[in-house]
Protein backbone atom coordinates (compact mmCIF):
# COMPACT_ATOMS: atom_id res chain seq x y z
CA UNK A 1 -55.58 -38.68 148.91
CA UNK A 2 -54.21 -40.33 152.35
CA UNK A 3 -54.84 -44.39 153.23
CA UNK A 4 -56.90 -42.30 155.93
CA UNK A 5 -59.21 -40.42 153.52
CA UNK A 6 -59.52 -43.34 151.73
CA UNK A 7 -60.91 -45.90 154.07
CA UNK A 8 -62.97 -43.22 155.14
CA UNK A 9 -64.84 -43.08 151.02
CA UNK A 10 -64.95 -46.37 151.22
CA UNK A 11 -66.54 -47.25 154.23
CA UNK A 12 -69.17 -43.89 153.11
CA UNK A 13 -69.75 -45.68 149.85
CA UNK A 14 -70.17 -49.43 151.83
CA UNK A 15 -67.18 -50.84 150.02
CA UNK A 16 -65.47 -53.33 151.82
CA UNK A 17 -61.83 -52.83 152.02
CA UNK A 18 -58.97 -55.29 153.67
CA UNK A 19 -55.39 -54.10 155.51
CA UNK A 20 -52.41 -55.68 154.63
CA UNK A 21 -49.20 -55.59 155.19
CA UNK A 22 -46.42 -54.09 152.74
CA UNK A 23 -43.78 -56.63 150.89
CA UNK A 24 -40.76 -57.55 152.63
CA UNK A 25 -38.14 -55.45 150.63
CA UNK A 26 -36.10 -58.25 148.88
CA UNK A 27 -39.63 -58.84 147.26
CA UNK A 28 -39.85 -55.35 146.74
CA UNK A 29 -35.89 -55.07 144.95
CA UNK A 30 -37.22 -58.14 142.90
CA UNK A 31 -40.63 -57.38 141.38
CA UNK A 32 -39.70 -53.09 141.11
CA UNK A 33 -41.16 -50.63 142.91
CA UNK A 34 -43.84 -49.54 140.83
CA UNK A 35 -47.49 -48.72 142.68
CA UNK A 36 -48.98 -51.04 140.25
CA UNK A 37 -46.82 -54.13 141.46
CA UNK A 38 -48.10 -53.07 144.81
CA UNK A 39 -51.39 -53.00 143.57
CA UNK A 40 -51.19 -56.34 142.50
CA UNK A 41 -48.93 -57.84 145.44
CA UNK A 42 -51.60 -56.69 147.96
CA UNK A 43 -54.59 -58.07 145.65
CA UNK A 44 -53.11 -61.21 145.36
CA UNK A 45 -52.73 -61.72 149.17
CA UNK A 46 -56.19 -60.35 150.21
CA UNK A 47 -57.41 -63.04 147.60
CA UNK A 48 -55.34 -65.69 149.31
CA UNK A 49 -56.92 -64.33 152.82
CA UNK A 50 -53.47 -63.59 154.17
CA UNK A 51 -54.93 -60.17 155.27
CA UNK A 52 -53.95 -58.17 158.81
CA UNK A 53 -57.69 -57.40 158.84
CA UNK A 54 -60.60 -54.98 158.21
CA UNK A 55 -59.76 -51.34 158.12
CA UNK A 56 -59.42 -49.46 160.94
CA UNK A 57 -62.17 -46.36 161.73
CA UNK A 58 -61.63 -43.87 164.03
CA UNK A 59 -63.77 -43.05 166.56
C-alpha cells in the first residue's frame, strides 16, 4: 500500500494522521535504515509537535 492509499483508510476510518518530514541522512547513516527506526523517528517528532502538518486529501 502507497502513503496515498493510506491516508486515504485513515481518513475513511476517522483516524487522525500527521505529515512529517523524513530524517536528514547523517541521522539516517547513524540510527540504520530499518522501517522500524523510521517508525519510531517520525513518532517521536509528531509527539514533540514538530510535524509539517495534517495529511493532505485530494480533491
Amino acid at each position: 500500500m502507497d502513503g496515498a492509499a493510506l491516508s486515504r483508510f485513515l481518513s475513511r476510518e476517522n483516524v487522525q494522521a500527521a505529515e512529517v518530514n523524513q530524517p536528514a541522512r547523517a541521522t539516517r547513516r547513524e540510527r540504520g535504515k530499518a522501517d522500524a527506526v523510521d517508525a519510531e523517528a517520525a513518532a517521536h517528532t509528531v509527539l514533540s509537535g514538530r510535524t509539517v502538518g495534517a495529511v493532505r486529501r485530494r480533491r
